[in-house]
C-alpha atoms as a PDB file:
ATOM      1  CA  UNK A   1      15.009  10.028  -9.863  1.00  0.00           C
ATOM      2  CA  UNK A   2      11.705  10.015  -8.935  1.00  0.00           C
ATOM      3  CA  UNK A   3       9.339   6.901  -9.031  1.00  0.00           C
ATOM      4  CA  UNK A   4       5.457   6.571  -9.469  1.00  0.00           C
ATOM      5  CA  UNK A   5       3.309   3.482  -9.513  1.00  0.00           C
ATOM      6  CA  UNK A   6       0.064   3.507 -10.698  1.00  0.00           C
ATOM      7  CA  UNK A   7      -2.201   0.004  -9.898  1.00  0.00           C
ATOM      8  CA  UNK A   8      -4.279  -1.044 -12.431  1.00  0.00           C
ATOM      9  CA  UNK A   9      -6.452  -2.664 -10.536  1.00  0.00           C
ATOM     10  CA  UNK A  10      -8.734  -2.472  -7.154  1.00  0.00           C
ATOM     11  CA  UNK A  11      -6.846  -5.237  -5.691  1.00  0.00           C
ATOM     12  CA  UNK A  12      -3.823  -3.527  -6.035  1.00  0.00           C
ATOM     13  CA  UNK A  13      -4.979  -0.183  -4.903  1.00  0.00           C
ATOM     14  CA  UNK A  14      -6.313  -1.364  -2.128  1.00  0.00           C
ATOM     15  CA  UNK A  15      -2.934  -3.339  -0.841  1.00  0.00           C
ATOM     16  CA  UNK A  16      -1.005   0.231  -2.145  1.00  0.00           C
ATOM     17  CA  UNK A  17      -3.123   1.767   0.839  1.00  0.00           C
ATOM     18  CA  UNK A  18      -2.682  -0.370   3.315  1.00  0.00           C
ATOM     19  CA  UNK A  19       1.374  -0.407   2.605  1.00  0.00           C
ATOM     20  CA  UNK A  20       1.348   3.169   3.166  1.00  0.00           C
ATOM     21  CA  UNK A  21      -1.093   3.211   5.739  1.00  0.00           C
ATOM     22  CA  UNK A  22       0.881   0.367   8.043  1.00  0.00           C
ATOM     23  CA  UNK A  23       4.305   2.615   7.300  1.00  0.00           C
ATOM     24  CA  UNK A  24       2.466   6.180   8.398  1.00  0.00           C
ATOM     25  CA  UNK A  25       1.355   3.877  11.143  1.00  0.00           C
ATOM     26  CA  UNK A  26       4.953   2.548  12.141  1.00  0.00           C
ATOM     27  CA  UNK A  27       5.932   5.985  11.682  1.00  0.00           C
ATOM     28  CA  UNK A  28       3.883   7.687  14.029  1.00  0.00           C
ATOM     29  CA  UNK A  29       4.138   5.190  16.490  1.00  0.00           C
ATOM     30  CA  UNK A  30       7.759   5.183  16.690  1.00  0.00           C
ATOM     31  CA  UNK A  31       7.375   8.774  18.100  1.00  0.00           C
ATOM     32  CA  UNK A  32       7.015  10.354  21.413  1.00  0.00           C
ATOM     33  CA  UNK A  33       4.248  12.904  21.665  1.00  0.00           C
ATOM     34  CA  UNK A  34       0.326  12.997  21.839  1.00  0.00           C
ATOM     35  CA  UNK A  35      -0.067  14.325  18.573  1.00  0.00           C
ATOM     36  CA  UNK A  36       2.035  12.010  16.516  1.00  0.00           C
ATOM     37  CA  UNK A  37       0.272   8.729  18.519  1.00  0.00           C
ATOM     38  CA  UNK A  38      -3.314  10.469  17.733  1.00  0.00           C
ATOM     39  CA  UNK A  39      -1.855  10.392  13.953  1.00  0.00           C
ATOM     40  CA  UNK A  40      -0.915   6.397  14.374  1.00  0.00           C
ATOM     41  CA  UNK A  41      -4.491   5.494  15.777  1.00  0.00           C
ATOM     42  CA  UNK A  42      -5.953   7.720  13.339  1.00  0.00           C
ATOM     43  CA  UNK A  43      -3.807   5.573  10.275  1.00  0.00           C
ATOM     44  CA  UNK A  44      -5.207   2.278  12.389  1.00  0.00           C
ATOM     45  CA  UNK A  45      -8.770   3.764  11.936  1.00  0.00           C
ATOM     46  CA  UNK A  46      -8.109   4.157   7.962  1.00  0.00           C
ATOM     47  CA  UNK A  47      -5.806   0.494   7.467  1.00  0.00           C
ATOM     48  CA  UNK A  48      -9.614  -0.770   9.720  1.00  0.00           C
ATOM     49  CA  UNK A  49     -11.528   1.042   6.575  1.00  0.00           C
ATOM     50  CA  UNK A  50      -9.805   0.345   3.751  1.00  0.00           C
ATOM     51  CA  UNK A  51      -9.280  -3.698   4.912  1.00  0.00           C
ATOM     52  CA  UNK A  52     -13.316  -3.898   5.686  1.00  0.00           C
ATOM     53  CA  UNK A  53     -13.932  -5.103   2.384  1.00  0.00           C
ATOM     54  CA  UNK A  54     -15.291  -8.572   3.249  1.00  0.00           C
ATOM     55  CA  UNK A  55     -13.240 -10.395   0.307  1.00  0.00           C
ATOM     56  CA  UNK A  56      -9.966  -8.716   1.295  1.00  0.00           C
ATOM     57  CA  UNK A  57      -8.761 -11.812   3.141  1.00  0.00           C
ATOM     58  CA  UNK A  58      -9.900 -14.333   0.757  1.00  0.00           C
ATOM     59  CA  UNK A  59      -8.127 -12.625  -1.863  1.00  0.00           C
ATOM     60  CA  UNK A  60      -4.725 -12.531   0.018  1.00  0.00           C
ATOM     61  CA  UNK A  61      -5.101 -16.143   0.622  1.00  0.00           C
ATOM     62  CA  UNK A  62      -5.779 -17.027  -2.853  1.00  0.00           C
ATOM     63  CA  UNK A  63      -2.912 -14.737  -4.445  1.00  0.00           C
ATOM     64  CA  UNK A  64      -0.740 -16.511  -2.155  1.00  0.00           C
ATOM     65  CA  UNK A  65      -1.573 -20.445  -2.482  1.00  0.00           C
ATOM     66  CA  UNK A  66      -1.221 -19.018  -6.731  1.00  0.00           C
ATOM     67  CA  UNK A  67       2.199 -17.821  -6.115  1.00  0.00           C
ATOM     68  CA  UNK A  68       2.934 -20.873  -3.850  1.00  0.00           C
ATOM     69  CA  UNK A  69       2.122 -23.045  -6.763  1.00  0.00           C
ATOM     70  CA  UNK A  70       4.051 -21.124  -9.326  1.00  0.00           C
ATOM     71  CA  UNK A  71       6.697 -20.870  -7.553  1.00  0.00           C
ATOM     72  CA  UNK A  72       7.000 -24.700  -5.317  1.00  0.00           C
ATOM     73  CA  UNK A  73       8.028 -26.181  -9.101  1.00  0.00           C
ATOM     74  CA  UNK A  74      11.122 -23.785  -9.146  1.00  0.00           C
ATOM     75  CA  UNK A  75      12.521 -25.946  -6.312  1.00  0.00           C
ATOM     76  CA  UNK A  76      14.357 -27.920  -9.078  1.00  0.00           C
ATOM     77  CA  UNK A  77      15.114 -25.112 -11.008  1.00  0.00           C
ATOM     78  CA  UNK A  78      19.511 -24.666 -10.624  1.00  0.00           C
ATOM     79  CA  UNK A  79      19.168 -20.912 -11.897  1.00  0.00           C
ATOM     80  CA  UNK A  80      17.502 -20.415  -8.859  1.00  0.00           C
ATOM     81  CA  UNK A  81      18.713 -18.969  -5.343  1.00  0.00           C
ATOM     82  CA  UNK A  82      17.256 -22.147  -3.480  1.00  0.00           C
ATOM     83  CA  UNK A  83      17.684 -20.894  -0.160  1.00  0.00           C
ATOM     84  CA  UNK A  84      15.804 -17.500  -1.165  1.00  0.00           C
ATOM     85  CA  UNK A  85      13.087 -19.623  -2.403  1.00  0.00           C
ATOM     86  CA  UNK A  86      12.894 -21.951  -0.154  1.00  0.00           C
ATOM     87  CA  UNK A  87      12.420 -18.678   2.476  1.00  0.00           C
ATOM     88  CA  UNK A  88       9.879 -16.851   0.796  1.00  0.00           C
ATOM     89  CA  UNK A  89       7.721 -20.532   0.543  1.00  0.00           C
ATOM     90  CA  UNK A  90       7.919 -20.887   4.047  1.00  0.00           C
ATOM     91  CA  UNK A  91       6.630 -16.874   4.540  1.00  0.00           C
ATOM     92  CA  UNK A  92       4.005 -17.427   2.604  1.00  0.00           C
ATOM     93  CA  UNK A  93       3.045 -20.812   3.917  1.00  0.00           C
ATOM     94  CA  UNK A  94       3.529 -18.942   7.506  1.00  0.00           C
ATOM     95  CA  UNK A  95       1.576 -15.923   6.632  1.00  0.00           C
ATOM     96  CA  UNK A  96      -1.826 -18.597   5.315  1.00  0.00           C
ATOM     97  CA  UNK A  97      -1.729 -20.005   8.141  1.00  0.00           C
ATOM     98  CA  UNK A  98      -2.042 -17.295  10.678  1.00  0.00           C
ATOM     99  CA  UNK A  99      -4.276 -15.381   8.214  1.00  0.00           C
ATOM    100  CA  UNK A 100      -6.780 -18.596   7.937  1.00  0.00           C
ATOM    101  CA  UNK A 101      -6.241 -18.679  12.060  1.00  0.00           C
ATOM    102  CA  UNK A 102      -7.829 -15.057  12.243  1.00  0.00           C
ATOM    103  CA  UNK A 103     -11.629 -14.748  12.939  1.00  0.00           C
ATOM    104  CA  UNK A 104     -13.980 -11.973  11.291  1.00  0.00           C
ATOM    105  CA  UNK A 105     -13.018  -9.273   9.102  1.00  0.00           C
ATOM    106  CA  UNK A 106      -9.591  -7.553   9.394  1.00  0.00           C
ATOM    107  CA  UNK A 107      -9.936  -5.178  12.286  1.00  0.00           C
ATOM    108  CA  UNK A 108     -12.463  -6.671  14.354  1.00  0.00           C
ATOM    109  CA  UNK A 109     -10.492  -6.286  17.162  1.00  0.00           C
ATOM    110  CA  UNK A 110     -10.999  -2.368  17.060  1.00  0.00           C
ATOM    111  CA  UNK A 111     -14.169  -2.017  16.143  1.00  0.00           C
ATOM    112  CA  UNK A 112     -15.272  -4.415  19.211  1.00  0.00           C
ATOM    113  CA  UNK A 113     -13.809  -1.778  21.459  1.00  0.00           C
ATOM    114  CA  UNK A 114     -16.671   0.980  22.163  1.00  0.00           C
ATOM    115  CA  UNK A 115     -13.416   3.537  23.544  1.00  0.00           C
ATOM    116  CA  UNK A 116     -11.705   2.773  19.909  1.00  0.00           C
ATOM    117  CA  UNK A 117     -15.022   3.403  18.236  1.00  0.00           C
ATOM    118  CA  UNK A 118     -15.823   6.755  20.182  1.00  0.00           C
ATOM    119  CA  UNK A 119     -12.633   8.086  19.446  1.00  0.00           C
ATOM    120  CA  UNK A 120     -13.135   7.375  15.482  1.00  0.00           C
ATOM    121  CA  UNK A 121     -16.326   9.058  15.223  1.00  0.00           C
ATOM    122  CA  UNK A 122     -15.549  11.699  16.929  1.00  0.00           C
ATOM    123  CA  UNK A 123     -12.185  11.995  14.653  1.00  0.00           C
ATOM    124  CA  UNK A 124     -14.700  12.540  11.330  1.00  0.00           C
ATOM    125  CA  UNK A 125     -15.865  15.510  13.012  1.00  0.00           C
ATOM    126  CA  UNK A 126     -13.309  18.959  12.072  1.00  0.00           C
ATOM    127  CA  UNK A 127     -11.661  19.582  15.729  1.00  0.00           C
ATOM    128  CA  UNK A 128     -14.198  16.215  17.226  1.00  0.00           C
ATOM    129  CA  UNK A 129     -11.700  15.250  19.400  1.00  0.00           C
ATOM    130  CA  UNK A 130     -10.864  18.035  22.014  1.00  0.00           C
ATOM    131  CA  UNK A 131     -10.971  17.311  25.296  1.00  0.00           C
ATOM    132  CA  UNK A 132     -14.060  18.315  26.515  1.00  0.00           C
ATOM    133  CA  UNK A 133     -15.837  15.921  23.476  1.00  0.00           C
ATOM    134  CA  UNK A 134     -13.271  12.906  24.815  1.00  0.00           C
ATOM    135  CA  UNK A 135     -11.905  13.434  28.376  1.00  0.00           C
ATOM    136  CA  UNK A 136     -11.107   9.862  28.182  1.00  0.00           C
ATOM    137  CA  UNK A 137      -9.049  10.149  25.417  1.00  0.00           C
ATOM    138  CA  UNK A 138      -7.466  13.400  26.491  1.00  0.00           C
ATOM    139  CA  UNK A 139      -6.338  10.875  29.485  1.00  0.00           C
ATOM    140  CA  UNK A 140      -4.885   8.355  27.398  1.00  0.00           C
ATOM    141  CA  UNK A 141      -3.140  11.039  25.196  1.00  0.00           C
ATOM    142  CA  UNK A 142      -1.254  12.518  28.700  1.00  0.00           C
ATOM    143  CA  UNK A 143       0.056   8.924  29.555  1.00  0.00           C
ATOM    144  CA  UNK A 144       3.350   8.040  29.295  1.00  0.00           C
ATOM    145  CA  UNK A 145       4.720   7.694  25.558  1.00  0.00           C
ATOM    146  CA  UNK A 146       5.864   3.992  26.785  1.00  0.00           C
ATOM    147  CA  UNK A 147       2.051   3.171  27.852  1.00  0.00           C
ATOM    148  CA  UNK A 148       0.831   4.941  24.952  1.00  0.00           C
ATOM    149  CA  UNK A 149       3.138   3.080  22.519  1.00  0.00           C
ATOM    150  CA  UNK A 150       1.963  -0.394  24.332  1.00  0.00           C
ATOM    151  CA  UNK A 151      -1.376   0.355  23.526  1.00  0.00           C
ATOM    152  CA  UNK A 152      -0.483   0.966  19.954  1.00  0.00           C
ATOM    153  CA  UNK A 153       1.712  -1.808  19.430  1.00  0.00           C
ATOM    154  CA  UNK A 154      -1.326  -4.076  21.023  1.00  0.00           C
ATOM    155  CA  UNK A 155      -3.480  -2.310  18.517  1.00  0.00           C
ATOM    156  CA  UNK A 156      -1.002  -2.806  15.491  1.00  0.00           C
ATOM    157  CA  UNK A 157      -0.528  -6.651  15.837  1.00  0.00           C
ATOM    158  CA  UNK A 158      -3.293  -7.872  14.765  1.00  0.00           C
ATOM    159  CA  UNK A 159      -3.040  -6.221  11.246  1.00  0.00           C
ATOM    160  CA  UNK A 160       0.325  -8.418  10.992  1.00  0.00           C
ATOM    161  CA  UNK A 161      -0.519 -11.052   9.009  1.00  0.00           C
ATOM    162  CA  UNK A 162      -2.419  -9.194   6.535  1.00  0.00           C
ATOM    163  CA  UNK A 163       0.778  -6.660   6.612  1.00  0.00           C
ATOM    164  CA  UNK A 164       2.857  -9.560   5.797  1.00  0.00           C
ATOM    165  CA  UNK A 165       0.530 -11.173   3.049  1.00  0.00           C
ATOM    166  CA  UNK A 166      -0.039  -7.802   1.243  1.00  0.00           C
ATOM    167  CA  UNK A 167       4.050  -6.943   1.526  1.00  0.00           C
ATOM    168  CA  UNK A 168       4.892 -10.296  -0.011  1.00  0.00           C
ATOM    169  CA  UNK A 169       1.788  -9.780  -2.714  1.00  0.00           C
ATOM    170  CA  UNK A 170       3.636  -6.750  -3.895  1.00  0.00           C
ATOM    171  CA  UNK A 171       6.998  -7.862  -3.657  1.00  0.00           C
ATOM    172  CA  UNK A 172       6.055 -10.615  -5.916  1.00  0.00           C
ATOM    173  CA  UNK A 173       4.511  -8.414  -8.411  1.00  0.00           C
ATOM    174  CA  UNK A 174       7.264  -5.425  -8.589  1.00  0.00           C
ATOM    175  CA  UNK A 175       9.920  -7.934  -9.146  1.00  0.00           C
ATOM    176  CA  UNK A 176       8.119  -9.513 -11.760  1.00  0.00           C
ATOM    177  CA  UNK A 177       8.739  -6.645 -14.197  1.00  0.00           C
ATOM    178  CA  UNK A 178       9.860  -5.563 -17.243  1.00  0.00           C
ATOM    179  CA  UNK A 179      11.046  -2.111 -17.562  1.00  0.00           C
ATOM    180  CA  UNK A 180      12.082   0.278 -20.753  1.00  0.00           C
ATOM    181  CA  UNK A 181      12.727   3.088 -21.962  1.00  0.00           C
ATOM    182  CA  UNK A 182      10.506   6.054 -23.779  1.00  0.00           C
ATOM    183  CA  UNK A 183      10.208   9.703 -24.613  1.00  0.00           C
ATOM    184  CA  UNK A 184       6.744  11.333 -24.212  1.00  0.00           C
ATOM    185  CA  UNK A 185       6.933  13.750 -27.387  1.00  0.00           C
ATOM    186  CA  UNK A 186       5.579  17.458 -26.245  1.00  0.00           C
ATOM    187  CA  UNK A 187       4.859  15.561 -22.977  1.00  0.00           C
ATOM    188  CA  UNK A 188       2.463  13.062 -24.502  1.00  0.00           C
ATOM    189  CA  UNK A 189       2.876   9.422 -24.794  1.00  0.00           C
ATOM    190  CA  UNK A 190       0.156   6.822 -25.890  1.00  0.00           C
ATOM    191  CA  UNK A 191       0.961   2.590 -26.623  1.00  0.00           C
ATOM    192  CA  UNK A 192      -1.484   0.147 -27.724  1.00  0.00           C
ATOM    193  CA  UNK A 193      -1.305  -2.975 -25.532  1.00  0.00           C
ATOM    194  CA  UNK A 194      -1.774  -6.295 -26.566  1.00  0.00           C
ATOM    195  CA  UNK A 195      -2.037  -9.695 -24.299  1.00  0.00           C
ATOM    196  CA  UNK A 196       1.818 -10.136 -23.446  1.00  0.00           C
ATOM    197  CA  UNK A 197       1.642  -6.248 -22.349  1.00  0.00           C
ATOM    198  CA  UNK A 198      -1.029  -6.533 -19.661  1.00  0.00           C
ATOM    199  CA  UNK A 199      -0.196  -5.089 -16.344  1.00  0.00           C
ATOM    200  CA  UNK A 200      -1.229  -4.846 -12.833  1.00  0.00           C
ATOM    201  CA  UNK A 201       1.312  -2.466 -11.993  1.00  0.00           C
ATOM    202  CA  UNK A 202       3.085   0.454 -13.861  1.00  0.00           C
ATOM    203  CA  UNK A 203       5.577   2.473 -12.953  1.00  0.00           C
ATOM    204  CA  UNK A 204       7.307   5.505 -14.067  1.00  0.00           C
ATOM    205  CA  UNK A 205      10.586   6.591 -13.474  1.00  0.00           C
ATOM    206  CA  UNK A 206      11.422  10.896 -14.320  1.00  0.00           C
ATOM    207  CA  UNK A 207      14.602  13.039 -13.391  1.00  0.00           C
ATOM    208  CA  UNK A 208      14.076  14.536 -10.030  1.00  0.00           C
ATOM    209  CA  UNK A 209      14.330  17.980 -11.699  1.00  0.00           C
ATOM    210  CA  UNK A 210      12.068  17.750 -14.738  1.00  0.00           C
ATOM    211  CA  UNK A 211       9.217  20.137 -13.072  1.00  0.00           C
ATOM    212  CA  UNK A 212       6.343  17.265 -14.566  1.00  0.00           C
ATOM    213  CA  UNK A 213       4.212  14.663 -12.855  1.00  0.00           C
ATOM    214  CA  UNK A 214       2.607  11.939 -15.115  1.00  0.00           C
ATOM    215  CA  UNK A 215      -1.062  11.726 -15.337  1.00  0.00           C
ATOM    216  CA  UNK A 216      -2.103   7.947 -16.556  1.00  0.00           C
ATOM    217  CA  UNK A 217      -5.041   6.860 -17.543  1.00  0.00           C
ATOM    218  CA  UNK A 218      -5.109   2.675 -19.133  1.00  0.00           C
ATOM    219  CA  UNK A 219      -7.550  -0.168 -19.981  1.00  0.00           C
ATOM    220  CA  UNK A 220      -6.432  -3.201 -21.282  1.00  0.00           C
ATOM    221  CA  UNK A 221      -6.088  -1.718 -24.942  1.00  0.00           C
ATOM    222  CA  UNK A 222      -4.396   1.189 -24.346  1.00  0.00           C
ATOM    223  CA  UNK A 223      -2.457   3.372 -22.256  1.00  0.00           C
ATOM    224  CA  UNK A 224      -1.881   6.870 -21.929  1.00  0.00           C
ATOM    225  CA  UNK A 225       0.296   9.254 -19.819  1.00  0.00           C
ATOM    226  CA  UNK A 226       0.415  13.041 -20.197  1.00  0.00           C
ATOM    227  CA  UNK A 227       2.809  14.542 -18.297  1.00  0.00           C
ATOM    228  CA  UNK A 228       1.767  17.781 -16.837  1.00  0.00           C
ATOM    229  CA  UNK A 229       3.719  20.515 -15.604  1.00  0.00           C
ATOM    230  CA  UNK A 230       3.930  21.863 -12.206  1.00  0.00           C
ATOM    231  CA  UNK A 231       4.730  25.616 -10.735  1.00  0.00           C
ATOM    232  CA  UNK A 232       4.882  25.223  -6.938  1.00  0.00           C
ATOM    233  CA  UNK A 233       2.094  23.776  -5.796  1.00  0.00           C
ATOM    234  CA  UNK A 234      -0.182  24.522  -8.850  1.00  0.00           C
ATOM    235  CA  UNK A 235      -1.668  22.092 -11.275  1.00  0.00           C
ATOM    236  CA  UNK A 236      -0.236  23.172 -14.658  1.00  0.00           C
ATOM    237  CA  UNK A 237      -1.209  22.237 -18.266  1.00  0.00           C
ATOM    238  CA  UNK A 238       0.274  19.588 -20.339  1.00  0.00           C
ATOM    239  CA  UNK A 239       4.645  20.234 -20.801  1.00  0.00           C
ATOM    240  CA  UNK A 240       5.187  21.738 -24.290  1.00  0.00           C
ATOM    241  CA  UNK A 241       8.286  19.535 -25.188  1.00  0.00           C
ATOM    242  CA  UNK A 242      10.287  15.748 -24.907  1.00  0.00           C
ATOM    243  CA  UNK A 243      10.204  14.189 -21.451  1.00  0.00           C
ATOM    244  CA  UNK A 244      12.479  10.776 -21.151  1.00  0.00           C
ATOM    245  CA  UNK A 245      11.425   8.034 -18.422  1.00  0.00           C
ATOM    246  CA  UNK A 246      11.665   4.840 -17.944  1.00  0.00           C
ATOM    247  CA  UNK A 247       8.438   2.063 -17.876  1.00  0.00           C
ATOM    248  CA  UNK A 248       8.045  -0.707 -16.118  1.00  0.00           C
ATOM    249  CA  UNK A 249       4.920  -3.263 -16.567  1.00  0.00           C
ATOM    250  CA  UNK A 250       4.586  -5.422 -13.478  1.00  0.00           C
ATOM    251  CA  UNK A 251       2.693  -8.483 -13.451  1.00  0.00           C
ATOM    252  CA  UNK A 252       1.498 -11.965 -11.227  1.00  0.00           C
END
């Protein structure tokens, strides 16, 4: 099976981004050679862009005291894992706290570095960062991976806490779901939403081998996926018969 989510939502997006930003990140890092640590500063550089919105921490800290107060009244709840709720509360009251603790916009720390700030112009630029445009950097790159990977992880752990906020953000919301099934007939389907059907979050579930992706488009009156077929790498037109998959709405 193969699963697509599609946010409804800037908010969302934006944490989507970062969540696979921080992983390409982790990736990279986690590797030995120049080029794959020039691909984990250059994910650093784009988590740094996509977290300069100024509200970005405000927002985490808001979702969170909401879901701390939804969820703090569950503590008397028996049908509840206690000890699983009683762990996430203390996360999130963990994650506030060093997120209120942290100064300035979410990557402050890189952009105050002039080296960091070379390097990422230079990077916009096809082929910008050869060695003769950034000897300096062609230094750093010929360290050892150990140094290189210090640096990095030095880098990295700042983002932390907003890591940690946005992870627990979307756990909350894709286990608050409701999921079902539906056939898109000659690879079209269309449902009216009302109040109780209003999402953040959708995602779709196919067969690994139907040869389809689903292409969604929704406001809060209606949604529609077509789901259109592939050949290789190519962009083909809508499928000409029944695809199955499963729904899921996902909420705060």
């Amino acid at each position: 099976m193969i699963r697509y989510e599609h946010p409804l939502n800037e908010r969302i997006r934006t944490l989507m981004r970062l969540e696979d930003l921080f992983a390409r990140a982790d990736y990279f890092a986690a590797l030995d050679n120049p080029p794959e640590h020039h691909a984990a500063l250059l994910a650093l550089f784009e988590i740094t862009d996509v977290a300069s919105r100024a509200d970005l921490k405000t927002d985490l800290l808001q979702e969170l005291e909401r879901q701390k107060q939804v969820l703090a009244p569950l503590r008397s709840n028996p049908a509840i894992d206690q000890e699983a709720l009683s762990v996430l509360l203390g996360d999130i009251d963990e994650v506030s706290a060093t997120l209120l603790a942290q100064a300035g916009k979410v990557g402050t720390h890189l952009r105050e570095s002039e080296w960091l700030m070379a390097i990422k112009q230079r990077a916009a630029i096809p082929g910008g960062v050869s060695e003769f445009d950034l000897p300096a950097y062609h230094y750093w790159l010929n360290r050892s991976p150990d140094e290189r990977r210090h640096d990095l992880e030095g880098w990295i752990e700042p983002f932390e806490a907003t890591r940690a906020a946005a992870a627990i953000v979307l756990r909350l919301l894709r286990e608050n779901s409701r999921a079902s099934r539906h056939t898109a007939y000659r690879g079209v389907f269309q449902l009216m939403l009302t109040t109780t059907k209003v999402a953040q979050l959708l995602r779709i579930v196919l067969a690994r081998d139907l040869p389809c992706v689903p292409e969604i488009s929704a406001n809060k009156y209606a949604l529609n996926i077509r789901f259109i077929g592939v050949s290789g790498m190519n962009r083909g037109n809508v499928v000409d018969e029944d695809v199955e998959f499963e729904l899921t709405f996902c909420n705060l």
